[in-house]
C-alpha atoms as a PDB file:
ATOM      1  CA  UNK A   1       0.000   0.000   0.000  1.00  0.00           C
ATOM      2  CA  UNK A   2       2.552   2.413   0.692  1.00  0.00           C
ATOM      3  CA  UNK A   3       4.304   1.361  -3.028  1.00  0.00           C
ATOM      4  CA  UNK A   4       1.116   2.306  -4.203  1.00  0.00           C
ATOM      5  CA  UNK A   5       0.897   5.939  -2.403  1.00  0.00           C
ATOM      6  CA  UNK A   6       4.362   6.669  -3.501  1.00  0.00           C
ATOM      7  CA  UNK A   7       3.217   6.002  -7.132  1.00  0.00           C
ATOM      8  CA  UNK A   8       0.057   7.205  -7.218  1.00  0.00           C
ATOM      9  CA  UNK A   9       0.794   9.694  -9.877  1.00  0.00           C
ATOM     10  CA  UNK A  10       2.306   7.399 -12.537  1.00  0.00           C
ATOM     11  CA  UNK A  11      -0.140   4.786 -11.911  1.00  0.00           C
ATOM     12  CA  UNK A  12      -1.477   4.927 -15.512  1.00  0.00           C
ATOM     13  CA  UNK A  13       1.900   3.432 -16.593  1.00  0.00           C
ATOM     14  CA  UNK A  14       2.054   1.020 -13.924  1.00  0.00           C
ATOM     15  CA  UNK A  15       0.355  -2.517 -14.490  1.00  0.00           C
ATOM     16  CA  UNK A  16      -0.070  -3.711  -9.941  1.00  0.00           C
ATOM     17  CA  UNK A  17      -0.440  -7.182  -9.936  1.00  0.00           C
ATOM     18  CA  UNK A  18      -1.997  -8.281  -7.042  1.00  0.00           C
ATOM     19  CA  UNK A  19      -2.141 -12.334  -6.007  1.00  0.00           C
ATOM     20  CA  UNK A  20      -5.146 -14.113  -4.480  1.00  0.00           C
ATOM     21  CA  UNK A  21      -4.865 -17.319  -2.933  1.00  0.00           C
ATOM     22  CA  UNK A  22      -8.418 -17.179  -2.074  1.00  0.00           C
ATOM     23  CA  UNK A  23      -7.450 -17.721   1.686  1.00  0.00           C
ATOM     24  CA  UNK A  24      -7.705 -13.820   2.873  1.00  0.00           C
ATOM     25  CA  UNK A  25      -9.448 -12.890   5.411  1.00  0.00           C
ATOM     26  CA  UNK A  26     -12.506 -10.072   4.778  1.00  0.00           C
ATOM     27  CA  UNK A  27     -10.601  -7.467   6.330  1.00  0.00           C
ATOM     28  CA  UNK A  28      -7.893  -7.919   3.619  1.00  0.00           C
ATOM     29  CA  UNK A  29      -9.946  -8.259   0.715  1.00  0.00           C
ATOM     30  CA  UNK A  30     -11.484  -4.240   1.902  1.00  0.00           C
ATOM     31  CA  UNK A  31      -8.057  -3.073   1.482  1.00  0.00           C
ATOM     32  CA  UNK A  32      -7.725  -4.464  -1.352  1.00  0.00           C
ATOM     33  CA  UNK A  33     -10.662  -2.976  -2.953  1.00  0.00           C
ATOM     34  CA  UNK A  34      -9.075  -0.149  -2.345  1.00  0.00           C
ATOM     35  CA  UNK A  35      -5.984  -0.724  -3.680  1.00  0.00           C
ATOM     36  CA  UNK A  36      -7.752  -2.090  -6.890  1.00  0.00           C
ATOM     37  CA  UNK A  37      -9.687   1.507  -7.089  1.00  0.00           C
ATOM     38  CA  UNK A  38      -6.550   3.304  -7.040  1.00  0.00           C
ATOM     39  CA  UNK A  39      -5.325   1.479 -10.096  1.00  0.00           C
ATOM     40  CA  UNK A  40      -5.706   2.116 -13.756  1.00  0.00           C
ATOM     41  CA  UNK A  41      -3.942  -1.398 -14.942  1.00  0.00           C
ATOM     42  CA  UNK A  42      -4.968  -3.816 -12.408  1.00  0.00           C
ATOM     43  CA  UNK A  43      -4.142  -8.179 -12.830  1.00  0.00           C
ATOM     44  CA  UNK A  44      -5.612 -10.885 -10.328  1.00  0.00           C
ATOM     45  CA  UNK A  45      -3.680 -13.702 -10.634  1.00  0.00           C
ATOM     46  CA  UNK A  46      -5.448 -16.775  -8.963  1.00  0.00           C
ATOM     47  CA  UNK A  47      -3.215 -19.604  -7.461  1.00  0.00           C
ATOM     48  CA  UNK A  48      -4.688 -23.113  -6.273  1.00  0.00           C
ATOM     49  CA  UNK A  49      -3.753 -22.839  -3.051  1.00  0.00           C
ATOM     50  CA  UNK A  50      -5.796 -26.143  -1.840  1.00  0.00           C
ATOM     51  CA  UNK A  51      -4.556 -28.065  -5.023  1.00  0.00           C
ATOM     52  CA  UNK A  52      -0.856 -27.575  -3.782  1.00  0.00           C
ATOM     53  CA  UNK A  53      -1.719 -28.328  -0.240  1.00  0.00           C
ATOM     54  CA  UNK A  54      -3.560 -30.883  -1.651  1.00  0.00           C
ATOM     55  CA  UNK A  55       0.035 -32.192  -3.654  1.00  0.00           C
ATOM     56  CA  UNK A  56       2.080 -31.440  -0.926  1.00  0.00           C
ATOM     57  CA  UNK A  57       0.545 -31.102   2.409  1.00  0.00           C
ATOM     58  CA  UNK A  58       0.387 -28.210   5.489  1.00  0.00           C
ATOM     59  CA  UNK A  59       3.140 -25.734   5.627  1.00  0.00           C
ATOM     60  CA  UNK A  60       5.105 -25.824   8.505  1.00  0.00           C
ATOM     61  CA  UNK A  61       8.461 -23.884  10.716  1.00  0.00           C
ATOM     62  CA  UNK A  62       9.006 -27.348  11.676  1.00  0.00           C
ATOM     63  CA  UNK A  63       9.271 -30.336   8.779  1.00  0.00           C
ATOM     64  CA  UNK A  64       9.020 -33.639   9.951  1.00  0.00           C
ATOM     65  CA  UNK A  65      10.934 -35.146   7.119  1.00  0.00           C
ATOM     66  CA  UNK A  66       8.773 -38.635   7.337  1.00  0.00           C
ATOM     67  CA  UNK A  67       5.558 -37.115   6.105  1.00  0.00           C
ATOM     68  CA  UNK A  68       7.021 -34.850   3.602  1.00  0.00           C
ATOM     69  CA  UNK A  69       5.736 -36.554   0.190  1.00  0.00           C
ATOM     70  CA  UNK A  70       9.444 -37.684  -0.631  1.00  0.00           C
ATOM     71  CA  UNK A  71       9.485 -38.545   3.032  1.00  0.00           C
ATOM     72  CA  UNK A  72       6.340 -40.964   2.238  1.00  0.00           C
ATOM     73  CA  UNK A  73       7.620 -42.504  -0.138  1.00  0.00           C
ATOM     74  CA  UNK A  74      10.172 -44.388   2.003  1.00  0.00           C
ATOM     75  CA  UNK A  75       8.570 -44.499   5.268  1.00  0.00           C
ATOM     76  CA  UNK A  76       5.136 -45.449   3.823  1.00  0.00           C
ATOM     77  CA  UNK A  77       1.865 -42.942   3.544  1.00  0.00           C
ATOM     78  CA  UNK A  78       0.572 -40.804   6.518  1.00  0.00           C
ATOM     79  CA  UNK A  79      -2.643 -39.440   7.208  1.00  0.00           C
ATOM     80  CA  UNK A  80      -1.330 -35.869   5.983  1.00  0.00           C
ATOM     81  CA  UNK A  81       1.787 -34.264   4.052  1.00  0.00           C
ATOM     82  CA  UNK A  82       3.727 -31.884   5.871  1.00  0.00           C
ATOM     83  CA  UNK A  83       6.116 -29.136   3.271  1.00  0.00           C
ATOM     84  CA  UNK A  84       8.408 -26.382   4.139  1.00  0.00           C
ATOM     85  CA  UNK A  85       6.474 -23.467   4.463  1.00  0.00           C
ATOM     86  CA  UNK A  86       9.098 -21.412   1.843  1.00  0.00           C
ATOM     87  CA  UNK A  87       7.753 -23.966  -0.370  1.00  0.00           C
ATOM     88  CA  UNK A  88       4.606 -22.904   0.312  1.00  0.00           C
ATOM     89  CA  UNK A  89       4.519 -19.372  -0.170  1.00  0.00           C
ATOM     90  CA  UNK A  90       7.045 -19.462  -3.319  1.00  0.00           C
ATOM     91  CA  UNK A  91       4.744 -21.871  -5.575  1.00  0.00           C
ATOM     92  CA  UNK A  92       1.104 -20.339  -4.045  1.00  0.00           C
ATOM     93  CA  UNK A  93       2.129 -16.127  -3.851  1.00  0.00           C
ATOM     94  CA  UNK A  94       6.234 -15.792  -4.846  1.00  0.00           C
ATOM     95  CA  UNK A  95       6.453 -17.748  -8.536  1.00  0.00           C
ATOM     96  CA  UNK A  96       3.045 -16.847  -9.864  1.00  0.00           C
ATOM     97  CA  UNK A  97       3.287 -13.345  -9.656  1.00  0.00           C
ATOM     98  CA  UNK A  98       7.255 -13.429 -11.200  1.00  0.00           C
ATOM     99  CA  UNK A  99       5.743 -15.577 -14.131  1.00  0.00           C
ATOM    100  CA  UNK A 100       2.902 -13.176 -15.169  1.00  0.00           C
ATOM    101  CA  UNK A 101       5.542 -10.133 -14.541  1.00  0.00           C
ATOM    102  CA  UNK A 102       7.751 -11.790 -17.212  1.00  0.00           C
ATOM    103  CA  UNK A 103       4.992 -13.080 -19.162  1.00  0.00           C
ATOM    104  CA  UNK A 104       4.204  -8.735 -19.460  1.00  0.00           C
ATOM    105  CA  UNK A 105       7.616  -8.274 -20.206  1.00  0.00           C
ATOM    106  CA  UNK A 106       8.447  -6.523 -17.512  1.00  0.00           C
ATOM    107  CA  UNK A 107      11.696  -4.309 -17.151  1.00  0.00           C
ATOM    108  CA  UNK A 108      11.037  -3.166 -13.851  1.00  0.00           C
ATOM    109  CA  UNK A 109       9.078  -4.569 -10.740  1.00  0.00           C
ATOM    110  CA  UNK A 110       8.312  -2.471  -7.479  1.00  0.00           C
ATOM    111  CA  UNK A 111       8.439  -4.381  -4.554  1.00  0.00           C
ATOM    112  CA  UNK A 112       7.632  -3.257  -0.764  1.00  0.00           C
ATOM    113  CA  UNK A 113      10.261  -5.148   0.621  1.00  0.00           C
ATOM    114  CA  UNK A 114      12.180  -3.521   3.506  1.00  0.00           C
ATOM    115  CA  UNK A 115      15.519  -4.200   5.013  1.00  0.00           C
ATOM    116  CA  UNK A 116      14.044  -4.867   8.767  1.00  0.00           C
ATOM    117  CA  UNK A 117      11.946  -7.500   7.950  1.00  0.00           C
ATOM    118  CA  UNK A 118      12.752 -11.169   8.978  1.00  0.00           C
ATOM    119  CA  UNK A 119      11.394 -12.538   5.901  1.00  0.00           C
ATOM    120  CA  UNK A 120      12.945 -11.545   2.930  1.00  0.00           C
ATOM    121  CA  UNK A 121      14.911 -12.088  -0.488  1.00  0.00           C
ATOM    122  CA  UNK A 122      18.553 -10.828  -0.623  1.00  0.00           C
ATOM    123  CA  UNK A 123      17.953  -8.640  -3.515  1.00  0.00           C
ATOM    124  CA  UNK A 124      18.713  -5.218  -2.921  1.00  0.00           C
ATOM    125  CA  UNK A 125      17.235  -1.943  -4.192  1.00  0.00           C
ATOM    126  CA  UNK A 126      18.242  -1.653  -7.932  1.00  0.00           C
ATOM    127  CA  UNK A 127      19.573  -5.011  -8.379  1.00  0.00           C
ATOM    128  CA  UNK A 128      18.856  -6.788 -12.156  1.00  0.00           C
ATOM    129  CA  UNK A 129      17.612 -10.312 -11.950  1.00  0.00           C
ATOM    130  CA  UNK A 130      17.495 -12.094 -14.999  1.00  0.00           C
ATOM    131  CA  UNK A 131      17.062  -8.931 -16.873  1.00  0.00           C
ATOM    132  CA  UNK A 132      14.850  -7.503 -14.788  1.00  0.00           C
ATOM    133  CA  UNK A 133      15.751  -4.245 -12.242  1.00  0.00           C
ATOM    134  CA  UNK A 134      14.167  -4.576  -8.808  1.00  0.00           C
ATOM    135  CA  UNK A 135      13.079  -1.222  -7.311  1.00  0.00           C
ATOM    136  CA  UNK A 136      12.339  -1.687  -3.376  1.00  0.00           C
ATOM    137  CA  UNK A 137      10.658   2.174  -2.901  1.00  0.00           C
ATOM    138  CA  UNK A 138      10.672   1.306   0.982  1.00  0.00           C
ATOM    139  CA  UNK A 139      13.713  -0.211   1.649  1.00  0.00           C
ATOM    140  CA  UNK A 140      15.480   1.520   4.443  1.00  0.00           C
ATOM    141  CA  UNK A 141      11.783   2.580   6.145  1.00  0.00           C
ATOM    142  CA  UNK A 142      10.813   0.684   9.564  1.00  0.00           C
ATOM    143  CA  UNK A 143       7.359  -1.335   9.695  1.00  0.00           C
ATOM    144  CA  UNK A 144       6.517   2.055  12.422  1.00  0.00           C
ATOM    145  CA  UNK A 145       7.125   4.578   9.360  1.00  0.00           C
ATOM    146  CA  UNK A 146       5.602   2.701   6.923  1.00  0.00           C
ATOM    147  CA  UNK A 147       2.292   2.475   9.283  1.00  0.00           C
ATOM    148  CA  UNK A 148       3.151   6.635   9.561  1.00  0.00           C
ATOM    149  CA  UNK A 149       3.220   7.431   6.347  1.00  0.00           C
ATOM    150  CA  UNK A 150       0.305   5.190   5.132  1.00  0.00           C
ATOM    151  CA  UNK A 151      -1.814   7.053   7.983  1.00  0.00           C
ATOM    152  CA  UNK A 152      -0.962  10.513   6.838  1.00  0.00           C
ATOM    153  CA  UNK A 153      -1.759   8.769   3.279  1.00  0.00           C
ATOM    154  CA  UNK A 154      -5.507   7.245   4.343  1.00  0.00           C
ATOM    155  CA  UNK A 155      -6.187   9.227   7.315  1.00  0.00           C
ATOM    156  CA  UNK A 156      -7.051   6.005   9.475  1.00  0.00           C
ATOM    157  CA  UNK A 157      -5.320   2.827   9.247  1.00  0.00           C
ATOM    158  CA  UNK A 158      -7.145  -0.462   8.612  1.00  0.00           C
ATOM    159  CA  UNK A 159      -7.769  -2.389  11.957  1.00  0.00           C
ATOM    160  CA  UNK A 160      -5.772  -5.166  10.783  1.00  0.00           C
ATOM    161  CA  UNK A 161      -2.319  -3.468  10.451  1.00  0.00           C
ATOM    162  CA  UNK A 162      -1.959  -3.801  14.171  1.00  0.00           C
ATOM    163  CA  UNK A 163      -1.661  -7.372  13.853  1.00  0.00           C
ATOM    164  CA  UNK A 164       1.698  -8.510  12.979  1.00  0.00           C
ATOM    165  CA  UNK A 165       1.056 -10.759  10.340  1.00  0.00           C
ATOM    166  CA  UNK A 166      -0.938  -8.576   8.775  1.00  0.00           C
ATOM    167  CA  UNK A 167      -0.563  -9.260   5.278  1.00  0.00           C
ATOM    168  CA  UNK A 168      -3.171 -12.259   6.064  1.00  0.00           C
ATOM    169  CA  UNK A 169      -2.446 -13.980   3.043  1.00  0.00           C
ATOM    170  CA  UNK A 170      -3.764 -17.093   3.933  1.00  0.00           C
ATOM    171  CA  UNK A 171      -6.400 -17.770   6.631  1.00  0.00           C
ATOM    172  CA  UNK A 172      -5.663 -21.333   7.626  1.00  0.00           C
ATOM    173  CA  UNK A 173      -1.858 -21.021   7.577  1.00  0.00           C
ATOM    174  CA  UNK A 174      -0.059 -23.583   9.783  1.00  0.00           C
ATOM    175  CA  UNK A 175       3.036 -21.824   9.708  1.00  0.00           C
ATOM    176  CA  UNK A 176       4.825 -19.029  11.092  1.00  0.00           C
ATOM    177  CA  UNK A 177       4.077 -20.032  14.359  1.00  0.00           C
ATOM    178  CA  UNK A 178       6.089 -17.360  15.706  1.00  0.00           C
ATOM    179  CA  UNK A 179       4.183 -14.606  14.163  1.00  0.00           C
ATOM    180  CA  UNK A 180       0.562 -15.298  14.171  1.00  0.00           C
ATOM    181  CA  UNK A 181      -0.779 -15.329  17.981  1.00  0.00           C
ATOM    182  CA  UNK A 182      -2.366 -12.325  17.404  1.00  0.00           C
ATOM    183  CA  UNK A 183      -3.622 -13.354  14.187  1.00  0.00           C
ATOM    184  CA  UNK A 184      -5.240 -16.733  15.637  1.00  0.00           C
ATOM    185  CA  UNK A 185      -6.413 -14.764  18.122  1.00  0.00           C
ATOM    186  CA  UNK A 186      -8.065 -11.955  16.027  1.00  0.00           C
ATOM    187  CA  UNK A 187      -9.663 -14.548  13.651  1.00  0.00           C
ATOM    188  CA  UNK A 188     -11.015 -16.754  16.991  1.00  0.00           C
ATOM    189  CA  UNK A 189     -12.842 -13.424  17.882  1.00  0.00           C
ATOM    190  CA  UNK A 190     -14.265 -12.128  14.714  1.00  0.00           C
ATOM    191  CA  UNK A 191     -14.090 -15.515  12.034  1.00  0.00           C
ATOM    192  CA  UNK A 192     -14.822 -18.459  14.496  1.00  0.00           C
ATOM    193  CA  UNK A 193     -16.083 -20.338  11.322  1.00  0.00           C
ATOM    194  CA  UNK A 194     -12.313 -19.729  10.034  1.00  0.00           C
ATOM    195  CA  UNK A 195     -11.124 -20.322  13.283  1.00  0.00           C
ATOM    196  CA  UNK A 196     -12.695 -23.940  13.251  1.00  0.00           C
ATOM    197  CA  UNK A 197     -11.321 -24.900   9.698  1.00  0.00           C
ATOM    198  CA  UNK A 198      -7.861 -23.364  11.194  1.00  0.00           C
ATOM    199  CA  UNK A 199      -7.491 -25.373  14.349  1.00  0.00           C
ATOM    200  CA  UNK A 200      -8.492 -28.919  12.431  1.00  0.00           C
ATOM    201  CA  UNK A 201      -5.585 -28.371  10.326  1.00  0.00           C
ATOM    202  CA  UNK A 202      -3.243 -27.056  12.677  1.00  0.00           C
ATOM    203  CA  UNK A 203      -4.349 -30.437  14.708  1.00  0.00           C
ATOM    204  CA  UNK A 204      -3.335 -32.693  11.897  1.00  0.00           C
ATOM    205  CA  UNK A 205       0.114 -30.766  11.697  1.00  0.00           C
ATOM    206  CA  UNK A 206       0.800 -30.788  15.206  1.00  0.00           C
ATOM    207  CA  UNK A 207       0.063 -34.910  14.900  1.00  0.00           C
ATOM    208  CA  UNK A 208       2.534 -35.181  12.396  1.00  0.00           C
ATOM    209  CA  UNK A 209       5.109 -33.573  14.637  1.00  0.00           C
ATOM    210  CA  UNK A 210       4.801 -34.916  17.685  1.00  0.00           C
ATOM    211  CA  UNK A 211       6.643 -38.286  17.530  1.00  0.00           C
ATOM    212  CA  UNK A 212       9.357 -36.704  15.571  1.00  0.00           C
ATOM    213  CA  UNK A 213       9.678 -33.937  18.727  1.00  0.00           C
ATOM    214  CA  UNK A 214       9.290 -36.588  21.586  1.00  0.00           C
ATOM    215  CA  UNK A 215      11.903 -38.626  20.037  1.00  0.00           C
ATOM    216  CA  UNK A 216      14.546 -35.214  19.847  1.00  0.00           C
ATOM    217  CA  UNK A 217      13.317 -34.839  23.517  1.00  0.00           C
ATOM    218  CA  UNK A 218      14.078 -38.494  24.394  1.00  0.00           C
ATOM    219  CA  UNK A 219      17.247 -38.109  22.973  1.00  0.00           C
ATOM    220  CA  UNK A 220      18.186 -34.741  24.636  1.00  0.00           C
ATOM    221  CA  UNK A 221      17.600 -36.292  28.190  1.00  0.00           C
ATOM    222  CA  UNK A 222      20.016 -38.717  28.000  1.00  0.00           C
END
C-alpha cells in the first residue's frame, strides 16, 4: 500500500499485480478494494492454493521429514503431508506473480520489501535479476514509518495493520508459528467459522510432529 501511495501519480503506466490465494481474510480483501480503485492497470492472478496443499501437504516452521511426500515414499503414507512453508509461499504467492511479470515483459518490478523485515529475499534496491531491475521504494523505512506514512496517506489505518502478520495472506496457515498469535487470536474473535477450519488443520500438523519432537526430547535427556 505504501508502493502504491508513492506512485500514485504514474499509476497509468504502472500494471499492480496483485495475487489471491483465495485464503484472505474479509478485512484484507477491503483493502484491497481499495488498492484495486486506485489502479488504472490492475491483474488478479489466482493460485490453487488447496490443489498444492492438496500435492504437498500443510506448511510448517518445523518439517518432519517422514511425512514430507518424498518422506512418504520411504517411510510409507501418513494421514497428511507436511512441506516447508518457503515452499509454500514461493509456488502459491512468490512464482506466480514473477511468471505473469515476465509473461508482461516486464523491465522493472516495485516491490515493498524492507531491510528490517525477517522474511525476505537478498535482492537489494536496484539489483537486475534475470534482466529484470528490482526497485524496493521502501527499503530503508521501519514497519513504524511505513504504518506513519500510510496514515498521513488514508487518514485512518485499517484495523488489521496492528496485527503482525498482517498481510493475512492465507487464513488457515499452519506456519509461522512465531508470528501469528495475534492473528489466531483476532480470527477466533471475529471468524470463528475460520477459526474452526484453522485449528483442524493445525491439529493434523501438530500430529505429524509430535513423535518426531518426543523422540529429539528423548534423545536430549540422556
Amino acid at each position: 500500500m505504501a508502493c502504491l501511495y508513492l506512485y500514485r501519480h504514474e499509476l497509468d503506466d504502472i500494471t499492480v499485480l496483485f495475487l489471491n490465494t483465495g485464503k484472505y481474510y474479509p478485512e484484507h480483501l477491503a483493502t484491497v478494494e481499495k488498492a484495486r480503485a486506485m489502479c488504472p492497470n490492475w491483474i488478479e492472478i489466482k493460485s490453487d492454493r488447496d490443489e498444492q496443499w492438496a500435492a504437498y501437504g500443510f506448511p510448517s516452521d518445523v518439517v518432519p521429514v517422514n511425512w514430507t511426500v518424498f518422506g512418504q515414499k520411504f517411510t510409507g503414507l501418513k494421514t497428511v503431508r507436511v512441506q516447508s512453508y518457503l515452499q509454500c509461499c514461493f509456488e502459491n504467492i512468490m512464482y506466480p506473480v514473477i511468471e505473469k511479470a515476465k509473461q508482461l515483459g516486464a523491465t522493472e518490478i516495485i516491490r515493498g520489501q524492507r531491510l528490517d523485515e525477517g522474511h525476505k529475499s537478498p535482492s537489494k534496491d536496484g539489483d537486475i535479476v534475470d534482466g529484470v531491475t528490482l526497485v524496493h521504494p521502501v527499503e530503508t523505512w521501519t514497519r513504524d514509518e511505513v504504518l506513519a506514512y500510510l496514515k498521513e496517506q488514508m487518514g485512518e489505518l485499517p484495523e488489521h495493520y496492528v496485527l503482525e502478520h498482517s498481510s493475512m495472506d492465507c487464513y488457515d496457515c499452519t506456519a509461522y508459528a512465531a508470528h501469528s498469535v495475534d492473528r489466531v487470536q483476532w480470527m477466533k474473535d471475529r471468524h470463528p467459522e475460520l477459526y474452526m477450519d484453522f485449528r483442524t488443520k493445525l491439529a493434523a500438523l501438530s500430529h505429524a510432529m509430535r513423535g518426531p519432537i518426543e523422540s529429539y526430547n528423548r534423545l536430549a535427556g540422556i
